[in-house]
PDB file of N, CA and C in Angstrom:
ATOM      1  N   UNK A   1      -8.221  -7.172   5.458  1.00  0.00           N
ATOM      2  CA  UNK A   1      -7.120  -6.758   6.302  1.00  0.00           C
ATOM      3  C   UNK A   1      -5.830  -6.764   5.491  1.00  0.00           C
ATOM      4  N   UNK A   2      -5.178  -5.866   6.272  1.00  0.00           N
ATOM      5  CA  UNK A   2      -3.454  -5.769   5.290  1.00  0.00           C
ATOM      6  C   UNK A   2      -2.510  -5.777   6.480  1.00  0.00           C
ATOM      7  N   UNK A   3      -1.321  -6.630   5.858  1.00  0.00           N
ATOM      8  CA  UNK A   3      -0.391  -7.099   6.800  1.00  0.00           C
ATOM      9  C   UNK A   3       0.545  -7.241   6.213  1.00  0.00           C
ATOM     10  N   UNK A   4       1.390  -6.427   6.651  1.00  0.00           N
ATOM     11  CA  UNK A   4       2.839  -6.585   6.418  1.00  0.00           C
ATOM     12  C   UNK A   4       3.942  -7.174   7.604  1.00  0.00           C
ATOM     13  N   UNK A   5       4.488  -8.180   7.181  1.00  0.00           N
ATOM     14  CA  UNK A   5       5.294  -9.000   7.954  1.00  0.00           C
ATOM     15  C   UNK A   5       7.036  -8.777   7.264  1.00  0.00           C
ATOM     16  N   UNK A   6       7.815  -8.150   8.128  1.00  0.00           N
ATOM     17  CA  UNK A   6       9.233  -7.831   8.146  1.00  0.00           C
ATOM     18  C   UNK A   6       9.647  -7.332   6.802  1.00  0.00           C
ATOM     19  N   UNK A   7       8.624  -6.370   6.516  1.00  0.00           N
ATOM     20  CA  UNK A   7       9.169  -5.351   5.041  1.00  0.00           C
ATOM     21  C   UNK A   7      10.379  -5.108   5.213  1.00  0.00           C
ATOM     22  N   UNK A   8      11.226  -4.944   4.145  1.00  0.00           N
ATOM     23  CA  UNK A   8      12.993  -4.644   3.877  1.00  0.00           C
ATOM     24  C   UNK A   8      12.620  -4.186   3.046  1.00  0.00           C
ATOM     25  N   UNK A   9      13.548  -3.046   2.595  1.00  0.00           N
ATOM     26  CA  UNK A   9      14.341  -2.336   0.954  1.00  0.00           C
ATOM     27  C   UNK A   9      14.989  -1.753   1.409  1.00  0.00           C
ATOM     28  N   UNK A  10      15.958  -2.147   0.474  1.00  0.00           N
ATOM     29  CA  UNK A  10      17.393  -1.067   0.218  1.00  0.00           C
ATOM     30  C   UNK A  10      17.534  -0.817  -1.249  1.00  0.00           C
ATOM     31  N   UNK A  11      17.999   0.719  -0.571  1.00  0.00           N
ATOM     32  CA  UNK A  11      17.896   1.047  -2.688  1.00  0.00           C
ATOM     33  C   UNK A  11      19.393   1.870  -2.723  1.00  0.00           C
ATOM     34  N   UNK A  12      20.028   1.394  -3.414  1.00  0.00           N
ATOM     35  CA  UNK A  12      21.871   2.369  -3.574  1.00  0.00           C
ATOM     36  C   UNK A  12      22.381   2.312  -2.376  1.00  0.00           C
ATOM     37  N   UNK A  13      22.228   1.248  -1.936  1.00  0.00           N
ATOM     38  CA  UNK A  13      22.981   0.793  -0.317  1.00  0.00           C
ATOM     39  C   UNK A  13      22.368   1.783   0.437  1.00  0.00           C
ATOM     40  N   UNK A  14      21.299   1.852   0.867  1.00  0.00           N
ATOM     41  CA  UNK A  14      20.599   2.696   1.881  1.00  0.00           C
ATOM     42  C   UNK A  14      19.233   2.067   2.168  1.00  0.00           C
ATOM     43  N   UNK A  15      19.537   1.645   3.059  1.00  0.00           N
ATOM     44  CA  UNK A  15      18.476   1.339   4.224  1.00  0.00           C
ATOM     45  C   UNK A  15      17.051   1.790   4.242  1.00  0.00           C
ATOM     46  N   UNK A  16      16.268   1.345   3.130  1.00  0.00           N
ATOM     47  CA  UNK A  16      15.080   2.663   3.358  1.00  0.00           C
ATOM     48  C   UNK A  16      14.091   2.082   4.138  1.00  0.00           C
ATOM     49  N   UNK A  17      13.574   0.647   4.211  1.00  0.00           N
ATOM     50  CA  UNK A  17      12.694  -0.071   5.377  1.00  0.00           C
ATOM     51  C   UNK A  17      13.251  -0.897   5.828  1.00  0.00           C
ATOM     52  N   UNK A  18      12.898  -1.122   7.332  1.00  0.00           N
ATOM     53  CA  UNK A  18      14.033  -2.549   7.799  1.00  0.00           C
ATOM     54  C   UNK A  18      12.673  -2.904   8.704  1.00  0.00           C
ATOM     55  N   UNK A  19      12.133  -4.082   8.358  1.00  0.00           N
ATOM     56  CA  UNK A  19      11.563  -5.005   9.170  1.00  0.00           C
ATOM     57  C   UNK A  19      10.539  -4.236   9.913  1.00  0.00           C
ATOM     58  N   UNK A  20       9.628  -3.962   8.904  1.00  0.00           N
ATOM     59  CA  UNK A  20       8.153  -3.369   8.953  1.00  0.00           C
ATOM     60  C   UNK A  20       7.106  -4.632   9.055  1.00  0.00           C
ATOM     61  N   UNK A  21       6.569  -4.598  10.566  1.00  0.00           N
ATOM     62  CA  UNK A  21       5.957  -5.229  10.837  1.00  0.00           C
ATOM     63  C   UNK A  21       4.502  -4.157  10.567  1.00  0.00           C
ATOM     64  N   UNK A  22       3.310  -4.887  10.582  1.00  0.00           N
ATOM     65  CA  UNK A  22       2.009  -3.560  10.714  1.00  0.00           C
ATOM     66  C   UNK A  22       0.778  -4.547  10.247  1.00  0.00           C
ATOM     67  N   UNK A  23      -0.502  -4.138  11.201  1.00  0.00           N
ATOM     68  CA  UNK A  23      -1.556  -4.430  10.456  1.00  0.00           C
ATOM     69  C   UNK A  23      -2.770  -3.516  10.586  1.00  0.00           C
ATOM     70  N   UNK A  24      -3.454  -4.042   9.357  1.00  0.00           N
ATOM     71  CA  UNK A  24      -4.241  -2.604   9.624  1.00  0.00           C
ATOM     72  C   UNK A  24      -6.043  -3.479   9.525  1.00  0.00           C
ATOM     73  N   UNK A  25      -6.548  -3.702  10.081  1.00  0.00           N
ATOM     74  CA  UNK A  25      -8.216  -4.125   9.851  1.00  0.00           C
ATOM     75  C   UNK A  25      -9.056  -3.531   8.951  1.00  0.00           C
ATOM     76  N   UNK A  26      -9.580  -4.020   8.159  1.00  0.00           N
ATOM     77  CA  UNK A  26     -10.260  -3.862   6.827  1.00  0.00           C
ATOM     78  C   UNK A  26     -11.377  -2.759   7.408  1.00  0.00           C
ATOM     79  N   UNK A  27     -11.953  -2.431   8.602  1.00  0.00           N
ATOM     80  CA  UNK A  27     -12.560  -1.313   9.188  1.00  0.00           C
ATOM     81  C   UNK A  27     -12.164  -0.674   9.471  1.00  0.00           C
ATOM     82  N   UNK A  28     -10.803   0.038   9.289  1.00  0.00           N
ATOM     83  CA  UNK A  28     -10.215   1.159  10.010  1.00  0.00           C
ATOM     84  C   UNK A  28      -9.655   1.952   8.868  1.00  0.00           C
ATOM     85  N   UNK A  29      -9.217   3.444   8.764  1.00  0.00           N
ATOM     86  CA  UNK A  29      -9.137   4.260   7.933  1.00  0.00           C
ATOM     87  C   UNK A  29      -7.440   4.655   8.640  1.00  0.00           C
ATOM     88  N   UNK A  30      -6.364   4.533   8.117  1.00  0.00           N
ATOM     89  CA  UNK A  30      -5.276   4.621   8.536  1.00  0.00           C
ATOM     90  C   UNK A  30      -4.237   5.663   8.117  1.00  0.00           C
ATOM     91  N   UNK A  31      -3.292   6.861   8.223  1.00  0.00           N
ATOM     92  CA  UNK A  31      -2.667   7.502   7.619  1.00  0.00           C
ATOM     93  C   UNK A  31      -1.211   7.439   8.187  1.00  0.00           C
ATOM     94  N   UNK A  32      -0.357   7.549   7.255  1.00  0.00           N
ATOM     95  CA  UNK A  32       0.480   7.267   7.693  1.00  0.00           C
ATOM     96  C   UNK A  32       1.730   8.568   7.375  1.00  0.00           C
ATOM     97  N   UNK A  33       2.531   9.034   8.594  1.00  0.00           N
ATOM     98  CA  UNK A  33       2.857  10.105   8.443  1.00  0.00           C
ATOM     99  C   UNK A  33       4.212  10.035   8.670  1.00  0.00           C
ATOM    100  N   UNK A  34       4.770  11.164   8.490  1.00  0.00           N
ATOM    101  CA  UNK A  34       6.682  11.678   9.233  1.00  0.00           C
ATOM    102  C   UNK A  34       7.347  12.437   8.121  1.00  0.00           C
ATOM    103  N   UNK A  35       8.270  12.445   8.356  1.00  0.00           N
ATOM    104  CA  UNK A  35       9.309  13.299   7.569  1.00  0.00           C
ATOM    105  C   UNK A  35       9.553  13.127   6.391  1.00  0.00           C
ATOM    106  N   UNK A  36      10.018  13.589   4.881  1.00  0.00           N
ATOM    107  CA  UNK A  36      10.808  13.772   4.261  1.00  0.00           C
ATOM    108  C   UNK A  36      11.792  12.706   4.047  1.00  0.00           C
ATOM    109  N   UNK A  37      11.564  11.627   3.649  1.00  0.00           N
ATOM    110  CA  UNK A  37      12.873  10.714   3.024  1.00  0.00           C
ATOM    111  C   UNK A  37      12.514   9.698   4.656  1.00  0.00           C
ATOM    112  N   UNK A  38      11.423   9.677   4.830  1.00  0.00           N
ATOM    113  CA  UNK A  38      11.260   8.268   5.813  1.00  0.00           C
ATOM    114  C   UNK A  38      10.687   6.816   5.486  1.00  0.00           C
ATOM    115  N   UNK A  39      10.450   7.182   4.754  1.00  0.00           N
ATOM    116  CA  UNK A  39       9.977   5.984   3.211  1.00  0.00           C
ATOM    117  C   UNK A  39       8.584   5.356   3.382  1.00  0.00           C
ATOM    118  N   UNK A  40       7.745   6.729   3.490  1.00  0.00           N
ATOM    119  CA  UNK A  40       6.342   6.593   3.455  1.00  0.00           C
ATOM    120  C   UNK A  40       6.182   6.307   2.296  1.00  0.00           C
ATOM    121  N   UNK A  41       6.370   6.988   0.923  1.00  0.00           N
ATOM    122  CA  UNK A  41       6.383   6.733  -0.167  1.00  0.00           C
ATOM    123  C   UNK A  41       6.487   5.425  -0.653  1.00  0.00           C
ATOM    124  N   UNK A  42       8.056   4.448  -0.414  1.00  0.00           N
ATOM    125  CA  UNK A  42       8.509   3.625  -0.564  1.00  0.00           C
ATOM    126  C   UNK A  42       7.511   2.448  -0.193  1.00  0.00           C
ATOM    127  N   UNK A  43       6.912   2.560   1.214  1.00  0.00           N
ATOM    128  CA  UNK A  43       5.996   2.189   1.918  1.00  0.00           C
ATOM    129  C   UNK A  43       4.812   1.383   0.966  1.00  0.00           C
ATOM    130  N   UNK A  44       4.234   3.060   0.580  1.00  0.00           N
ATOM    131  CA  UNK A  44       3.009   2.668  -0.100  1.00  0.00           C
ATOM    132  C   UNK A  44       3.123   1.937  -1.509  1.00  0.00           C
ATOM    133  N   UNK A  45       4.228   2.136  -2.061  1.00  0.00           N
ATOM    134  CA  UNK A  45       5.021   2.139  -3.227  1.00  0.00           C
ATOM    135  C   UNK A  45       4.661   0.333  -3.530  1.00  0.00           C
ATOM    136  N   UNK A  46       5.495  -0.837  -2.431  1.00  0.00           N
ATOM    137  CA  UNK A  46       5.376  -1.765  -2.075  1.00  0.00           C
ATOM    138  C   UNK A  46       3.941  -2.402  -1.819  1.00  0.00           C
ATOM    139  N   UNK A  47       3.785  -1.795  -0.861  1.00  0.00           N
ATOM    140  CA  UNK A  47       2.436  -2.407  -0.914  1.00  0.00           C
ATOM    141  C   UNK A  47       1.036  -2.176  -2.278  1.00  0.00           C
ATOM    142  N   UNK A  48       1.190  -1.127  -3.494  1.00  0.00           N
ATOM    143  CA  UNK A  48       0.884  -1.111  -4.323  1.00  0.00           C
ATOM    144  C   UNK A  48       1.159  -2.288  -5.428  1.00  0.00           C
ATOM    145  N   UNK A  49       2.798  -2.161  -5.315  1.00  0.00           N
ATOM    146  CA  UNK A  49       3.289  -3.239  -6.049  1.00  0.00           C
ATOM    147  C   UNK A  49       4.146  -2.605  -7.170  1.00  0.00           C
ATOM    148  N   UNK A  50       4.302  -1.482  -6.899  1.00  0.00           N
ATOM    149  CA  UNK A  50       5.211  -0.569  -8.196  1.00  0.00           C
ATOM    150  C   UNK A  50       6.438  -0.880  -7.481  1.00  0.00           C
ATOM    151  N   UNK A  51       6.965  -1.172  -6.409  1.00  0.00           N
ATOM    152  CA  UNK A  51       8.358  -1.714  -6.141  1.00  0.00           C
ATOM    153  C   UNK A  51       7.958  -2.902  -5.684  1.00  0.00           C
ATOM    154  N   UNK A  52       9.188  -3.798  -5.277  1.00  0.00           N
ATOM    155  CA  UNK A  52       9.752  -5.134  -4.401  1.00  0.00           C
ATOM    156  C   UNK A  52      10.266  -5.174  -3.285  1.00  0.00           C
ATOM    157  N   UNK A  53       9.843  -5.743  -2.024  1.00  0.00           N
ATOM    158  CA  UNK A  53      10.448  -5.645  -1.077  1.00  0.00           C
ATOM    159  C   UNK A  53      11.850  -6.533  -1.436  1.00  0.00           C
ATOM    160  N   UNK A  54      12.943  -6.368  -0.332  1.00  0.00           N
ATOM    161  CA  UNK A  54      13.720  -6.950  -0.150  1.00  0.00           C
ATOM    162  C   UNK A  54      13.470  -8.608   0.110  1.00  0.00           C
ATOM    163  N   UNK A  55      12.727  -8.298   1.342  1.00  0.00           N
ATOM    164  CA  UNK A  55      12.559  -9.486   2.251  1.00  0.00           C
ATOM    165  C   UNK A  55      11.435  -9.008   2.758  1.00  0.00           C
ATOM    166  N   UNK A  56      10.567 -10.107   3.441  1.00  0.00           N
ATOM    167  CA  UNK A  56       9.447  -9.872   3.968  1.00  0.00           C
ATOM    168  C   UNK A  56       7.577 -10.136   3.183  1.00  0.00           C
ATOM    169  N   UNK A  57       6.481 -10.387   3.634  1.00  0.00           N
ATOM    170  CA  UNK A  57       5.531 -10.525   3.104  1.00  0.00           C
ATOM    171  C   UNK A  57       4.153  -9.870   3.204  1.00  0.00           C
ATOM    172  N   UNK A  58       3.431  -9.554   2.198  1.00  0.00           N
ATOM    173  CA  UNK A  58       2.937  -8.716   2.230  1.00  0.00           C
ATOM    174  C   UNK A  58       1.286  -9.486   2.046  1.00  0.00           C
ATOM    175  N   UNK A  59       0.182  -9.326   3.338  1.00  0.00           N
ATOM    176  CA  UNK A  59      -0.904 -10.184   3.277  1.00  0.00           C
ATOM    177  C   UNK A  59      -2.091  -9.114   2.767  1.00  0.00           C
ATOM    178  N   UNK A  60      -2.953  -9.397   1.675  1.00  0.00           N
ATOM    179  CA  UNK A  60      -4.114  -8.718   1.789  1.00  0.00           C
ATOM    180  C   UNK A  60      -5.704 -10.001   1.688  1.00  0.00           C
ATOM    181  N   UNK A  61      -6.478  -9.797   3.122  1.00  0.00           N
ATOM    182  CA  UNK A  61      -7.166 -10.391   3.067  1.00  0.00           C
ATOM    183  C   UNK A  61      -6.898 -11.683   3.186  1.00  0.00           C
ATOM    184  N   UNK A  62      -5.611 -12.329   4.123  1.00  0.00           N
ATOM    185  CA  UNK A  62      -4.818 -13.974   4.389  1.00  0.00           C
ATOM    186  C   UNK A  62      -5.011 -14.071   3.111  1.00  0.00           C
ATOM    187  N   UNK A  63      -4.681 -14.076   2.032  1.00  0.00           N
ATOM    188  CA  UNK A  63      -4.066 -14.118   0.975  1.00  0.00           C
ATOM    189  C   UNK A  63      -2.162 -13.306   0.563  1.00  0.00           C
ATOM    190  N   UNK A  64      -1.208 -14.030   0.791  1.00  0.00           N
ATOM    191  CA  UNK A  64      -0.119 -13.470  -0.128  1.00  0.00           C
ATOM    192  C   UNK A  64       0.020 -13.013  -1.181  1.00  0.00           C
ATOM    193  N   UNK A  65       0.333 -11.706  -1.396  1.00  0.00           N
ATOM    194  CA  UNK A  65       0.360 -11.070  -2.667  1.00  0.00           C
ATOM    195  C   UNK A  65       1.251  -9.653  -2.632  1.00  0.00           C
ATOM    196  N   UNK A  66       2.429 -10.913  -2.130  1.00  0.00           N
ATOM    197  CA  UNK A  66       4.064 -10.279  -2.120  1.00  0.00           C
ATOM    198  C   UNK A  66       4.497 -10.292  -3.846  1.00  0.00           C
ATOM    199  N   UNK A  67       3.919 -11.353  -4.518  1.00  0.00           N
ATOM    200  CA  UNK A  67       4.653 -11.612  -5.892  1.00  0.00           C
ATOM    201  C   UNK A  67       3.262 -10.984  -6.491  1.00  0.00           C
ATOM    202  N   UNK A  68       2.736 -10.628  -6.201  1.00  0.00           N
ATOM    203  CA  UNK A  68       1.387 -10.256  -7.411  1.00  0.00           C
ATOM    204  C   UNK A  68       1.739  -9.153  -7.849  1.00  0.00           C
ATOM    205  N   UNK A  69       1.281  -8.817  -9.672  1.00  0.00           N
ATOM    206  CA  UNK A  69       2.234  -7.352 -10.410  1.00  0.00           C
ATOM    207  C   UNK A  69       1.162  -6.293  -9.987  1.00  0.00           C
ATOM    208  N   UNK A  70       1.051  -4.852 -10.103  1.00  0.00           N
ATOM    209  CA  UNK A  70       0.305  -4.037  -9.326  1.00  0.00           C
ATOM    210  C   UNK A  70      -1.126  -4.090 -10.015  1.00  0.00           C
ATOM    211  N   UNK A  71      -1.465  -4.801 -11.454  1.00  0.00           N
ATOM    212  CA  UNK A  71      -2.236  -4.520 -11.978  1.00  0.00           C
ATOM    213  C   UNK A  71      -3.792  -5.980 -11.140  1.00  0.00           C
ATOM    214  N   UNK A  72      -3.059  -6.945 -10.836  1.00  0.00           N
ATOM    215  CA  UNK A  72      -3.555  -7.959 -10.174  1.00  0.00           C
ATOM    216  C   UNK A  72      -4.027  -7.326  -8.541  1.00  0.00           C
ATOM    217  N   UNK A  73      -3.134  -6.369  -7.982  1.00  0.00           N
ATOM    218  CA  UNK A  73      -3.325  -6.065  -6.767  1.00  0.00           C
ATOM    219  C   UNK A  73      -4.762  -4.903  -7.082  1.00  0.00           C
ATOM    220  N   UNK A  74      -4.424  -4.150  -7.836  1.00  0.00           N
ATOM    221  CA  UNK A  74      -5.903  -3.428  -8.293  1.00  0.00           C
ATOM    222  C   UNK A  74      -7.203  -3.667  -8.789  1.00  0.00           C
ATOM    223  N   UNK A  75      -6.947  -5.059  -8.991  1.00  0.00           N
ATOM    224  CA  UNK A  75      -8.700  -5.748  -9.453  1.00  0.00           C
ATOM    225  C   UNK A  75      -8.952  -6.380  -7.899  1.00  0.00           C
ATOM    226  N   UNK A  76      -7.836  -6.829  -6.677  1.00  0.00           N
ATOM    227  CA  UNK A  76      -8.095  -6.630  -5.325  1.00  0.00           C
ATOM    228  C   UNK A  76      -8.913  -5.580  -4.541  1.00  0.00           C
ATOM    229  N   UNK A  77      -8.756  -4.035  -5.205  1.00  0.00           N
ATOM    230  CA  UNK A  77      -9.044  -3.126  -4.855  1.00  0.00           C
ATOM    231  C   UNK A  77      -7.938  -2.514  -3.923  1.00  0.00           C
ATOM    232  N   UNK A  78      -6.781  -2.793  -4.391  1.00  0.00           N
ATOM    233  CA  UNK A  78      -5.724  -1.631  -3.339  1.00  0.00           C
ATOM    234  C   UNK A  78      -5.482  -0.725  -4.576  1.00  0.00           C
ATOM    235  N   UNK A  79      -5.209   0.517  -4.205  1.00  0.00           N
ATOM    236  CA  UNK A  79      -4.587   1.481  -5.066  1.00  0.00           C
ATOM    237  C   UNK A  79      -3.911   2.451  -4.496  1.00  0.00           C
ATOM    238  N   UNK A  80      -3.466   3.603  -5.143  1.00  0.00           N
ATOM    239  CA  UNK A  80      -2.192   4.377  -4.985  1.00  0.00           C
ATOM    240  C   UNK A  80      -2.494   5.729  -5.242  1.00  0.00           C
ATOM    241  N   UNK A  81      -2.695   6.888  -4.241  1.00  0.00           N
ATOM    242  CA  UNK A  81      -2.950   8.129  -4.647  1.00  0.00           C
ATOM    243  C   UNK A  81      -2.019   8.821  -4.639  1.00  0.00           C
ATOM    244  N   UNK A  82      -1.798   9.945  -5.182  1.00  0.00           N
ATOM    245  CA  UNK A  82      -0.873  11.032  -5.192  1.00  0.00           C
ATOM    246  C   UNK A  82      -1.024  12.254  -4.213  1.00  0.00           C
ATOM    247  N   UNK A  83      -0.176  13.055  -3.718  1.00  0.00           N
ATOM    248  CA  UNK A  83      -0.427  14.281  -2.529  1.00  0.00           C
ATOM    249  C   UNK A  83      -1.606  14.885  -3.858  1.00  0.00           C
ATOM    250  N   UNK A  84      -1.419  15.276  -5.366  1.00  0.00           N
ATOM    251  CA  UNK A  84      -1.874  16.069  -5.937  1.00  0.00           C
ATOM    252  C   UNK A  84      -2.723  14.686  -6.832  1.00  0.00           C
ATOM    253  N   UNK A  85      -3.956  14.436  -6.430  1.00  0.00           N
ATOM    254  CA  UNK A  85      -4.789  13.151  -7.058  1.00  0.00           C
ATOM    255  C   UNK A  85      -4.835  13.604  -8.649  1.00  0.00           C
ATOM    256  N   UNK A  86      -4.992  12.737  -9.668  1.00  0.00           N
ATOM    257  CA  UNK A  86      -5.781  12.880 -11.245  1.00  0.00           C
ATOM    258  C   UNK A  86      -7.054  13.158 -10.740  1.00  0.00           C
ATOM    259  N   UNK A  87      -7.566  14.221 -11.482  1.00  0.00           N
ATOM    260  CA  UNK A  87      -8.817  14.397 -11.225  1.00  0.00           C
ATOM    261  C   UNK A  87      -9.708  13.893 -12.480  1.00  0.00           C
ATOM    262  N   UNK A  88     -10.836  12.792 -12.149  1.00  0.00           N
ATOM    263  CA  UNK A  88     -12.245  12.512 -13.155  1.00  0.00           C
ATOM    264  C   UNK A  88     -12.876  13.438 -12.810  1.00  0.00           C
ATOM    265  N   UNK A  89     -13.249  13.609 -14.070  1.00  0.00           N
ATOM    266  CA  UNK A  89     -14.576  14.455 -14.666  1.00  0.00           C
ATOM    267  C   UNK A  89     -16.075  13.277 -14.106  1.00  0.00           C
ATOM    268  N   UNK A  90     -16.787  14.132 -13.064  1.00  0.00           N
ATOM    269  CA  UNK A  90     -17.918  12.983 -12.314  1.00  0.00           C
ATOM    270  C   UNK A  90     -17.990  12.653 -10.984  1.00  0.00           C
ATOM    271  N   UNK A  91     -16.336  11.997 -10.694  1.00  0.00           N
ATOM    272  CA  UNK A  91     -16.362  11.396  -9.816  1.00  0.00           C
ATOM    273  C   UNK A  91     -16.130  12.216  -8.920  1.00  0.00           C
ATOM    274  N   UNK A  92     -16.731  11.687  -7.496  1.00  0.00           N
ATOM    275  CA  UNK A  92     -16.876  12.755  -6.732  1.00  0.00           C
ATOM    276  C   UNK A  92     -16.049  11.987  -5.720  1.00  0.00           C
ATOM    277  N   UNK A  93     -15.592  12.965  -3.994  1.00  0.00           N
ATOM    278  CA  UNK A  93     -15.142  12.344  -3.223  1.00  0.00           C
ATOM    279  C   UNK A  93     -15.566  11.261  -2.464  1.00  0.00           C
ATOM    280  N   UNK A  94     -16.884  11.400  -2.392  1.00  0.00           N
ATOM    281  CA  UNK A  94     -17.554  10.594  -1.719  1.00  0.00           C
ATOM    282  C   UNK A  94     -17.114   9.589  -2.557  1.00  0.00           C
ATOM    283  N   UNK A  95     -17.193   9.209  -3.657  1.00  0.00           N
ATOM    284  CA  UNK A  95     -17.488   8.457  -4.768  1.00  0.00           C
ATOM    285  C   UNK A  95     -16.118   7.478  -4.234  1.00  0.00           C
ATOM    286  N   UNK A  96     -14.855   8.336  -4.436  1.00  0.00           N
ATOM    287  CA  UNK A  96     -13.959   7.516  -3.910  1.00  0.00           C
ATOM    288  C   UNK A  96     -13.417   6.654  -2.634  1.00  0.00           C
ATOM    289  N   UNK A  97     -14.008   7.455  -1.673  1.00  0.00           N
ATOM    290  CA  UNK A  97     -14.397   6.853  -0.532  1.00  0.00           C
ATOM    291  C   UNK A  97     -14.906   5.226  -0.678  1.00  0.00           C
ATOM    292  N   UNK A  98     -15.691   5.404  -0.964  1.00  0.00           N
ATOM    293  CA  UNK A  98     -16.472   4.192  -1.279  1.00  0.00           C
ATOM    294  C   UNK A  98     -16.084   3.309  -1.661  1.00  0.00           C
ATOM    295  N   UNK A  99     -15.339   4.053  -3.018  1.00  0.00           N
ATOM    296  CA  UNK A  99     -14.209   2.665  -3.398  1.00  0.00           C
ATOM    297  C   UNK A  99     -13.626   2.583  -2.714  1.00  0.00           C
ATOM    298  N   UNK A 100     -12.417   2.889  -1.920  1.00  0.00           N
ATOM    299  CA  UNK A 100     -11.815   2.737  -0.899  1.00  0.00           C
ATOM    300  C   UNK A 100     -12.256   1.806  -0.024  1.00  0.00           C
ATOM    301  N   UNK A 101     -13.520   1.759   0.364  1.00  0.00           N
ATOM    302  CA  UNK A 101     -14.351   1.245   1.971  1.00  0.00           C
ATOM    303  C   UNK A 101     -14.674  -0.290   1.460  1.00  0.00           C
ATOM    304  N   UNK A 102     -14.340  -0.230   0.145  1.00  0.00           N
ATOM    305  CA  UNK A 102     -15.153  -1.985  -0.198  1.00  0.00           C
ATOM    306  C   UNK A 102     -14.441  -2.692   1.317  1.00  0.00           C
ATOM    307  N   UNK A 103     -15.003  -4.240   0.819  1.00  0.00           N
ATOM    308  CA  UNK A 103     -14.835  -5.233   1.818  1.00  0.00           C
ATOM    309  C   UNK A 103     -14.114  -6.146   1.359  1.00  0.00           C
ATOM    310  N   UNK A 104     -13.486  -7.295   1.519  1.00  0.00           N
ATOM    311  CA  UNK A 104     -12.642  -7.933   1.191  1.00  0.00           C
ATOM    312  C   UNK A 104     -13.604  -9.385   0.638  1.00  0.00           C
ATOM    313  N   UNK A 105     -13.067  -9.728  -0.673  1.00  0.00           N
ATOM    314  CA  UNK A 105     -13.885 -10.568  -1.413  1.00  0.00           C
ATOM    315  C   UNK A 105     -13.831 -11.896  -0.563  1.00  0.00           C
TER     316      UNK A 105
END
């Protein structure tokens, strides 16, 4: 499971998350949508670990891993796709799926 408890960032004095509560169950497939500069990005960004929240904590699996660097959060199995993915030579969609679907250690 992933849980975010009262996400904050501000970046150049602008408000981009304020007190993002959310959880999501390790069985459910979740997308997350809206506009243009609503800080979906920022969002995922954080919970990857390529930014810092302000304030707030970030649970994967009742484990904290608000301070963990992104490379620690990826031997977890969270990761970070792009609208336009890197494509492997092999790997197939299914393939990624799968990774995706693991279970929590």
């Amino acid at each position: 499971m992933l849980e975010l408890q009262n996400i904050s960032f501000t970046r150049d004095n602008k408000e981009i998350l304020k007190n993002i509560n959310l959880k999501i169950d390790s069985s459910k497939l979740v997308a997350i949508t809206g506009p243009n500069g609503s800080g979906k990005s920022t969002l995922a960004k954080i919970i990857m670990g390529i930014l810092t929240p302000d304030s707030g904590k970030i649970l994967f699996c009742g484990k904290d891993i608000t301070s963990m660097d992104i490379t620690s959060r990826a031997k977890l199995g969270i990761g970070f796709a792009f609208q336009q993915p890197v494509k492997f030579k092999g790997l197939t969609v299914k393939d990624l799926i799968e990774l995706a679907a693991r279970k929590c250690h």
